[in-house]
PDB file of N, CA and C in Angstrom:
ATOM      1  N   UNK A   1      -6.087   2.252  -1.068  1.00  0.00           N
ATOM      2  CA  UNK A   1      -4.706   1.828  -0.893  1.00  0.00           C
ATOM      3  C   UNK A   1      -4.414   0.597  -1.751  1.00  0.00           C
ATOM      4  N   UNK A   2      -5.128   0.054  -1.995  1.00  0.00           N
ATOM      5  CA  UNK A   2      -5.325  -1.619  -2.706  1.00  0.00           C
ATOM      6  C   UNK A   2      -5.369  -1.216  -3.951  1.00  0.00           C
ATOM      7  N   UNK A   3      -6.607  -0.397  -4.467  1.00  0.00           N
ATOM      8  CA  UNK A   3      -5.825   0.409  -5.871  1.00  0.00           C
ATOM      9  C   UNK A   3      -4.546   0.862  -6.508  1.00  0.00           C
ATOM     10  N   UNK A   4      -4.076   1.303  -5.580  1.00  0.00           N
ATOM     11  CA  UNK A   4      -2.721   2.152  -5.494  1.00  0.00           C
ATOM     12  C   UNK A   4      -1.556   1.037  -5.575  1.00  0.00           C
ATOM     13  N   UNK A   5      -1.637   0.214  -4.827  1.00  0.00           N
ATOM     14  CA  UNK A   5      -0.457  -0.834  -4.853  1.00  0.00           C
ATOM     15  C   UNK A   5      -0.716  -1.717  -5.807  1.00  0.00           C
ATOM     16  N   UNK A   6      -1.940  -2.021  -6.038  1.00  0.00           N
ATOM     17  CA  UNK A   6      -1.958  -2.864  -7.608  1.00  0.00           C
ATOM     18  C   UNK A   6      -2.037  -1.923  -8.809  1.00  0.00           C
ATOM     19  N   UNK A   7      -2.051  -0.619  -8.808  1.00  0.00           N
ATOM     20  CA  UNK A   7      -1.534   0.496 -10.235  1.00  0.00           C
ATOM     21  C   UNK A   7       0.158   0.319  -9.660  1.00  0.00           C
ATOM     22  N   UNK A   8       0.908   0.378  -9.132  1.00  0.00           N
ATOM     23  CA  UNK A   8       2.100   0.253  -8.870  1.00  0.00           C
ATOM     24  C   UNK A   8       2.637  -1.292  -9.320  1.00  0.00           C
ATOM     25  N   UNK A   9       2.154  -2.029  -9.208  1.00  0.00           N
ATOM     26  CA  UNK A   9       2.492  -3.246  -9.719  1.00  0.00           C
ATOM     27  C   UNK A   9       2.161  -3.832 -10.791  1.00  0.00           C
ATOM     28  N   UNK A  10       1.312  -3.083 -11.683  1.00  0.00           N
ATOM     29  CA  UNK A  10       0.652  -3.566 -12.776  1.00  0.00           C
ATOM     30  C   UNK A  10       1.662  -2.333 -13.791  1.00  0.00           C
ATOM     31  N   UNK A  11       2.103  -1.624 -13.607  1.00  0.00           N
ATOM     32  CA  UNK A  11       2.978  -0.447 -14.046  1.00  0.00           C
ATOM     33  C   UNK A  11       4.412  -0.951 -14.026  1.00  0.00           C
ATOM     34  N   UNK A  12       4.984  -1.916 -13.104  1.00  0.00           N
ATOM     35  CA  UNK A  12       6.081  -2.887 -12.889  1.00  0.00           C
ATOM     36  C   UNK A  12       6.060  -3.448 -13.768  1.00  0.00           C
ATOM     37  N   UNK A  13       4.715  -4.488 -13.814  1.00  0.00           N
ATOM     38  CA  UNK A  13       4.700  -5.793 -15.092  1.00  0.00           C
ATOM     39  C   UNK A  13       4.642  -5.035 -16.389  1.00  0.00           C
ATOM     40  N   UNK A  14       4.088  -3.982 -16.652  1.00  0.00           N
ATOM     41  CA  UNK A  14       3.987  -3.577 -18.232  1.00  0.00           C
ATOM     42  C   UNK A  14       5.176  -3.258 -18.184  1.00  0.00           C
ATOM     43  N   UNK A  15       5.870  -2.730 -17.957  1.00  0.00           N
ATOM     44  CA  UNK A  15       7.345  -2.036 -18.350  1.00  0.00           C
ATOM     45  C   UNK A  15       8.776  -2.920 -17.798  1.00  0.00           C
ATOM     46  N   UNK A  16       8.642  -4.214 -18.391  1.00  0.00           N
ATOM     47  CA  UNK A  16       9.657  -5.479 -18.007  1.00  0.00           C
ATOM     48  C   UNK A  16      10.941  -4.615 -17.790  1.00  0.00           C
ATOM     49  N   UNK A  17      11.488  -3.632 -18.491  1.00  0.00           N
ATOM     50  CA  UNK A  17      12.963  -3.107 -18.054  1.00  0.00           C
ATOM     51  C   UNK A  17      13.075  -2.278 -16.890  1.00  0.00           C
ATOM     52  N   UNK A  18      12.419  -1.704 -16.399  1.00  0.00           N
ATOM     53  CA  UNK A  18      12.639  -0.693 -15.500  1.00  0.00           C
ATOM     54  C   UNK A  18      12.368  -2.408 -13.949  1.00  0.00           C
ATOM     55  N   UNK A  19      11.127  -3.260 -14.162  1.00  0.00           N
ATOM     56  CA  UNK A  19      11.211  -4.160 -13.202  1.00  0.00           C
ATOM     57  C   UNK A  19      12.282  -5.101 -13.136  1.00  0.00           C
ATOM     58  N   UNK A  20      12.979  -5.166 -14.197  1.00  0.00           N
ATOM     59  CA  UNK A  20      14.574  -6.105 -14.355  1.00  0.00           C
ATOM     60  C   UNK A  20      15.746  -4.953 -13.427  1.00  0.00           C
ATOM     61  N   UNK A  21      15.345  -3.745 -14.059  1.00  0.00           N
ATOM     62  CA  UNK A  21      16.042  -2.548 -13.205  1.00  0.00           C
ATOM     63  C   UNK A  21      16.195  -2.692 -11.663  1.00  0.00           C
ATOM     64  N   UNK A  22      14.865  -2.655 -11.315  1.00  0.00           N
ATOM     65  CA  UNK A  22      14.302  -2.614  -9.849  1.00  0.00           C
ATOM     66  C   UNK A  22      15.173  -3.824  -9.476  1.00  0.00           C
ATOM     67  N   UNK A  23      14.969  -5.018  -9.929  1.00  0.00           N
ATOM     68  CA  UNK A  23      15.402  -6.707  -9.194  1.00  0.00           C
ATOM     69  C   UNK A  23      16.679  -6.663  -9.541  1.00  0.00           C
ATOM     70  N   UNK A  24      17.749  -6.221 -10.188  1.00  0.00           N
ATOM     71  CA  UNK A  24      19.332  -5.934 -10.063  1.00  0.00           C
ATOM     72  C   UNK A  24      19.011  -5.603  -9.461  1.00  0.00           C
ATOM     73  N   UNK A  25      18.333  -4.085  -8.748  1.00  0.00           N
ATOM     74  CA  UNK A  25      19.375  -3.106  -7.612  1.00  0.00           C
ATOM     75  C   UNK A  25      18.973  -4.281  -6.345  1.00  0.00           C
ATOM     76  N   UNK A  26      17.629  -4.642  -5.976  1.00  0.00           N
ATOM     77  CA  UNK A  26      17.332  -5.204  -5.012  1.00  0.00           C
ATOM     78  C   UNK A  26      18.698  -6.644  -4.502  1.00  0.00           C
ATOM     79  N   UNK A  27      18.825  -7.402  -5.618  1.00  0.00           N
ATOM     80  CA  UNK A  27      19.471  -8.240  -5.379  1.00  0.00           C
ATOM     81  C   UNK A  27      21.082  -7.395  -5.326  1.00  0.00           C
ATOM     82  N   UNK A  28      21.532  -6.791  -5.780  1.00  0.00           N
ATOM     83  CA  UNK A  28      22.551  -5.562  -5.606  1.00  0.00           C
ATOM     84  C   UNK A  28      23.109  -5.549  -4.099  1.00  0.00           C
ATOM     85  N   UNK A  29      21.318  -5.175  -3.698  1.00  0.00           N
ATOM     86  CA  UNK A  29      21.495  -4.301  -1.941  1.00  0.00           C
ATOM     87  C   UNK A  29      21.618  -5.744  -1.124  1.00  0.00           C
ATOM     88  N   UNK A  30      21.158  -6.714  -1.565  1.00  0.00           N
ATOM     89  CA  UNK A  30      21.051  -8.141  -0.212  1.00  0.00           C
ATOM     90  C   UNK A  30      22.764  -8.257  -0.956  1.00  0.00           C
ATOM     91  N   UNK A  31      22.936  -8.490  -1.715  1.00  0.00           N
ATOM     92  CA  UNK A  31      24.507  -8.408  -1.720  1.00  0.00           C
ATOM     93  C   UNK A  31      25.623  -7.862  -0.837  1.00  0.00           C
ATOM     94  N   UNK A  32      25.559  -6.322  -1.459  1.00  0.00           N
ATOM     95  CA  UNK A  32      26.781  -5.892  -0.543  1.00  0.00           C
ATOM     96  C   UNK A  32      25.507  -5.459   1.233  1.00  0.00           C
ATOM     97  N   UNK A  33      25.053  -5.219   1.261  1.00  0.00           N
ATOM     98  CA  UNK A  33      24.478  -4.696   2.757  1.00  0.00           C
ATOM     99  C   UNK A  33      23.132  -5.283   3.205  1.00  0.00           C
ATOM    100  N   UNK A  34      23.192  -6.954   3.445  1.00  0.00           N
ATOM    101  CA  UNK A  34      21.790  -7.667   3.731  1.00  0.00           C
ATOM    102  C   UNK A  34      21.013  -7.162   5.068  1.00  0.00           C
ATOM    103  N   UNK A  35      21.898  -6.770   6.034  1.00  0.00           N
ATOM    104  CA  UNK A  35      21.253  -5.994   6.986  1.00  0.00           C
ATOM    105  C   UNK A  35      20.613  -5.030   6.702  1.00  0.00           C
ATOM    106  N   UNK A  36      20.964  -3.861   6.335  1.00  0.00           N
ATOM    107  CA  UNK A  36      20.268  -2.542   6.010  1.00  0.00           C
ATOM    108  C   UNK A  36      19.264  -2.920   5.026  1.00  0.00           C
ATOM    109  N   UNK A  37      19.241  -4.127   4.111  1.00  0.00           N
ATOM    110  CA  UNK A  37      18.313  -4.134   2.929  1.00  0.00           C
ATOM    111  C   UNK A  37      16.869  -4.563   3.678  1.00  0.00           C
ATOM    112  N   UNK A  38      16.988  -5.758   4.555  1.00  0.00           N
ATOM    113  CA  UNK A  38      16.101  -6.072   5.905  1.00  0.00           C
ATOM    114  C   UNK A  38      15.352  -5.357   6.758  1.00  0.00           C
ATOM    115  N   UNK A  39      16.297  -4.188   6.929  1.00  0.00           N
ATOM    116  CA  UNK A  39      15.739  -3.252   7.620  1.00  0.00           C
ATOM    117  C   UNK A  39      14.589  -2.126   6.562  1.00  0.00           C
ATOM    118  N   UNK A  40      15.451  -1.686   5.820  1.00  0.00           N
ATOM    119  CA  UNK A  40      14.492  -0.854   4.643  1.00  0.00           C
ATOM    120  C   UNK A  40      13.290  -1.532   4.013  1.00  0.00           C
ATOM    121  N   UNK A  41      13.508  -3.147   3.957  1.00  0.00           N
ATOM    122  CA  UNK A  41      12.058  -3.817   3.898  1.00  0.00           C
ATOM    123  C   UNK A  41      10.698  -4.160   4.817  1.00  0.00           C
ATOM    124  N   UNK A  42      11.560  -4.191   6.049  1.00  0.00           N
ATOM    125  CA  UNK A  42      10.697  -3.990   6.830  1.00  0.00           C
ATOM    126  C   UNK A  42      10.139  -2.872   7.185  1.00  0.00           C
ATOM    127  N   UNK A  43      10.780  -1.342   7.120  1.00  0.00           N
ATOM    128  CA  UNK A  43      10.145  -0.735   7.330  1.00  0.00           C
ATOM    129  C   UNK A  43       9.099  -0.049   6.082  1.00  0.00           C
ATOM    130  N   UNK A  44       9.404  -0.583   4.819  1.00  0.00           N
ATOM    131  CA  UNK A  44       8.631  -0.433   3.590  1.00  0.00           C
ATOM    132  C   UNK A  44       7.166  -1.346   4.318  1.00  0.00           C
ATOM    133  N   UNK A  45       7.084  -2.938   4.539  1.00  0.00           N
ATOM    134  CA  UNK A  45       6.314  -3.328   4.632  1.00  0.00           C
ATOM    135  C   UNK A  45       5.217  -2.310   6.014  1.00  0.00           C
ATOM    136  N   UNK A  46       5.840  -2.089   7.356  1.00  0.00           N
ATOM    137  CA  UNK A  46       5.357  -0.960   7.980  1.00  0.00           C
ATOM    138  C   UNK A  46       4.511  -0.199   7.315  1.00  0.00           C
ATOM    139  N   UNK A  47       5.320   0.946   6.618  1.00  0.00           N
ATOM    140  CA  UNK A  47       3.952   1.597   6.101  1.00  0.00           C
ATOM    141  C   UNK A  47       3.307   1.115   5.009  1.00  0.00           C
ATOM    142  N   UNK A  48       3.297   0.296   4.493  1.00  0.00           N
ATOM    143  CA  UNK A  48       2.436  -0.116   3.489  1.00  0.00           C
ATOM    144  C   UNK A  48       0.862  -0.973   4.669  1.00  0.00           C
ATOM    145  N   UNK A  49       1.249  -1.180   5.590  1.00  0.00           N
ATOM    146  CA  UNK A  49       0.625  -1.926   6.962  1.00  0.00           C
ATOM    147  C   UNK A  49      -0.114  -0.544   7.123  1.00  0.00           C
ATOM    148  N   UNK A  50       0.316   0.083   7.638  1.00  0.00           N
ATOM    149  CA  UNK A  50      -0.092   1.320   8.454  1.00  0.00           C
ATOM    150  C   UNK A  50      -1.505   2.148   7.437  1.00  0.00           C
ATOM    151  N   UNK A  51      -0.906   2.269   5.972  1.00  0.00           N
ATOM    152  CA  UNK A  51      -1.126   2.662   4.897  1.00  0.00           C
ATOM    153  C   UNK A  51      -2.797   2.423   4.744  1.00  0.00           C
ATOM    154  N   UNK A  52      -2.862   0.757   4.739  1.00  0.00           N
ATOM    155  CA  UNK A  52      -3.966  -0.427   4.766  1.00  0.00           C
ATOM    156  C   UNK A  52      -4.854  -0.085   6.116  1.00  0.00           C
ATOM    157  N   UNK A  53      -4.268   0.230   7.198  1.00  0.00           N
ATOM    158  CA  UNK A  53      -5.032   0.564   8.574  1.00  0.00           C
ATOM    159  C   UNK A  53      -5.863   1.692   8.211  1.00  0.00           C
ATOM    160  N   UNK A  54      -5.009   2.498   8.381  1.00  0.00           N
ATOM    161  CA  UNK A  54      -5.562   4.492   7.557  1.00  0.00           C
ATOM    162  C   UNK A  54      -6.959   4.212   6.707  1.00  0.00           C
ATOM    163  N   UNK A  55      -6.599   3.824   5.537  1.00  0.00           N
ATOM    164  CA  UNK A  55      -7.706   3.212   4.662  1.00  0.00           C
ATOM    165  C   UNK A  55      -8.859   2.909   5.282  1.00  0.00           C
ATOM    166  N   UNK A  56      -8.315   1.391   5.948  1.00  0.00           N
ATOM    167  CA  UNK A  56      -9.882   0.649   6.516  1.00  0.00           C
ATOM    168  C   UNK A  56     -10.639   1.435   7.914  1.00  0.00           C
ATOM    169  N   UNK A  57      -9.466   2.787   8.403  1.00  0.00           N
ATOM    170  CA  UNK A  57     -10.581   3.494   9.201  1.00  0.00           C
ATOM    171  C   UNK A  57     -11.366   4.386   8.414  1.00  0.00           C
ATOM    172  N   UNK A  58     -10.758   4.764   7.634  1.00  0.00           N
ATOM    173  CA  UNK A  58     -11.429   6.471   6.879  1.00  0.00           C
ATOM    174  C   UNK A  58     -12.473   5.522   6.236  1.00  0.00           C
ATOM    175  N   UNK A  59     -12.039   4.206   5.403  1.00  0.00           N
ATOM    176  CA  UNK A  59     -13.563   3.839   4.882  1.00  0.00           C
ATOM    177  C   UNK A  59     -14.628   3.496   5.998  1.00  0.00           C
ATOM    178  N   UNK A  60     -14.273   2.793   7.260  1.00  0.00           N
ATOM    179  CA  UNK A  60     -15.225   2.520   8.162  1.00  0.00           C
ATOM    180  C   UNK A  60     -15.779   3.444   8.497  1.00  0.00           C
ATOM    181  N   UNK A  61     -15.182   5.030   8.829  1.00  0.00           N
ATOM    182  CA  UNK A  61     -15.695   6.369   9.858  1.00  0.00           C
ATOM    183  C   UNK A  61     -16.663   7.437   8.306  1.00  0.00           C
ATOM    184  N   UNK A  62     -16.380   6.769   6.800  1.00  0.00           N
ATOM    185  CA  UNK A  62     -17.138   7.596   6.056  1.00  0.00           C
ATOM    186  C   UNK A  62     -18.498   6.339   5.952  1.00  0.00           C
ATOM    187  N   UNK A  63     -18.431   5.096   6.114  1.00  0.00           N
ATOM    188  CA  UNK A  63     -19.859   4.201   5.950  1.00  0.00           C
ATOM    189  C   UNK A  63     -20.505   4.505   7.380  1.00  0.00           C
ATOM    190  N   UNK A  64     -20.041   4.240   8.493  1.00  0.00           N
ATOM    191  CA  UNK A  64     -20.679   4.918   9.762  1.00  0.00           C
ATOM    192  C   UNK A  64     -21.581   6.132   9.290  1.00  0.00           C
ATOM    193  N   UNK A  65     -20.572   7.122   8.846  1.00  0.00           N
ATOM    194  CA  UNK A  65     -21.319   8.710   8.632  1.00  0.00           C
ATOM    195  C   UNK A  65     -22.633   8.181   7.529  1.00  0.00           C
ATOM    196  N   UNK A  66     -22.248   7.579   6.369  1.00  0.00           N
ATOM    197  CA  UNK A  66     -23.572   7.663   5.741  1.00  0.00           C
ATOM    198  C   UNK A  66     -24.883   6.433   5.941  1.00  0.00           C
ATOM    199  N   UNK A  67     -24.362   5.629   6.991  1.00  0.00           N
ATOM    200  CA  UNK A  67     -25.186   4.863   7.907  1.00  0.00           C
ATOM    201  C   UNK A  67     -26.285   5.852   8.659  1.00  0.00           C
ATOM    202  N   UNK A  68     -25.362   6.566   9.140  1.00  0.00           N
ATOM    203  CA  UNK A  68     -26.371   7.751  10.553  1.00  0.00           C
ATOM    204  C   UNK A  68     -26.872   8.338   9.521  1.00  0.00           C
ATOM    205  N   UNK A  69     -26.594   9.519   8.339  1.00  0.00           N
ATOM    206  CA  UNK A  69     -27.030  10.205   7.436  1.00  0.00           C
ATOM    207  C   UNK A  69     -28.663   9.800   6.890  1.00  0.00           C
ATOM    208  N   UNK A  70     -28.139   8.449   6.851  1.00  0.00           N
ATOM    209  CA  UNK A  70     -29.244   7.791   5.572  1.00  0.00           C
ATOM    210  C   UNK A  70     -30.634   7.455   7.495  1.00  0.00           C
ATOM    211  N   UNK A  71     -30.192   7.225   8.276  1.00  0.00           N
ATOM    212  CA  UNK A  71     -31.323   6.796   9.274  1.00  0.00           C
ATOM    213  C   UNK A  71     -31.984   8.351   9.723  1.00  0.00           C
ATOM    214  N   UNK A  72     -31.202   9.056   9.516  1.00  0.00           N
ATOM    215  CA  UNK A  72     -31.779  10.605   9.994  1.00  0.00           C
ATOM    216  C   UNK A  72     -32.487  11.087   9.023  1.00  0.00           C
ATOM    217  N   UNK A  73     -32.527  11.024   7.589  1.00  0.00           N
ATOM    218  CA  UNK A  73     -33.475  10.848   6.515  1.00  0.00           C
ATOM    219  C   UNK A  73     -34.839  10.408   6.686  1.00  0.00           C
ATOM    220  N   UNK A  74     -34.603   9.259   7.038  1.00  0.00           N
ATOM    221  CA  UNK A  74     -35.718   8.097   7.128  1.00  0.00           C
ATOM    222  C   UNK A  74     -36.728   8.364   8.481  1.00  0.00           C
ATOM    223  N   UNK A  75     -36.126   9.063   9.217  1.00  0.00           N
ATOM    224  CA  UNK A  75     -36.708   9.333  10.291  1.00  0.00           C
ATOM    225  C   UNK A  75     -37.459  11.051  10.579  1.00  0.00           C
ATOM    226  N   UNK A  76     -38.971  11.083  10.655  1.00  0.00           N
ATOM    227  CA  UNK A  76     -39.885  12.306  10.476  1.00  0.00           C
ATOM    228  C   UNK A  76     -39.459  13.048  11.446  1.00  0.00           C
TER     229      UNK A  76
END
């Protein structure tokens, strides 16, 4: 997930027009509709949260698996 959001942001910085693009519309939306823009950020930050959770189980429940894997090896 940490990959993913820094290829997304490193893809922002190389291409300065499309991120000048992005920061008009953003400042655009706190303009005419600061409520709804609040809301759509928070729920962006949500799953990007959720996103990061997902991740740190599937990596914890695949090192578990090759924790047990590697002791059932080792063991005659």
């Amino acid at each position: 997930m940490h990959a993913f959001m820094m290829g997304i942001w490193s893809w922002i910085i190389s291409n300065p027009l499309i991120g000048l693009g992005m920061g008009a519309v953003v400042v655009f939306l706190f303009w005419k509709q600061p409520r709804q823009t609040m809301k759509l950020l928070i729920a962006l930050l949500v799953l990007v949260a959720l996103g990061y959770l997902v991740a740190g189980i599937a990596d914890f429940a695949m090192n578990s698996a090759m924790v047990k894997e590697r002791a059932m090896e080792k063991t005659p």
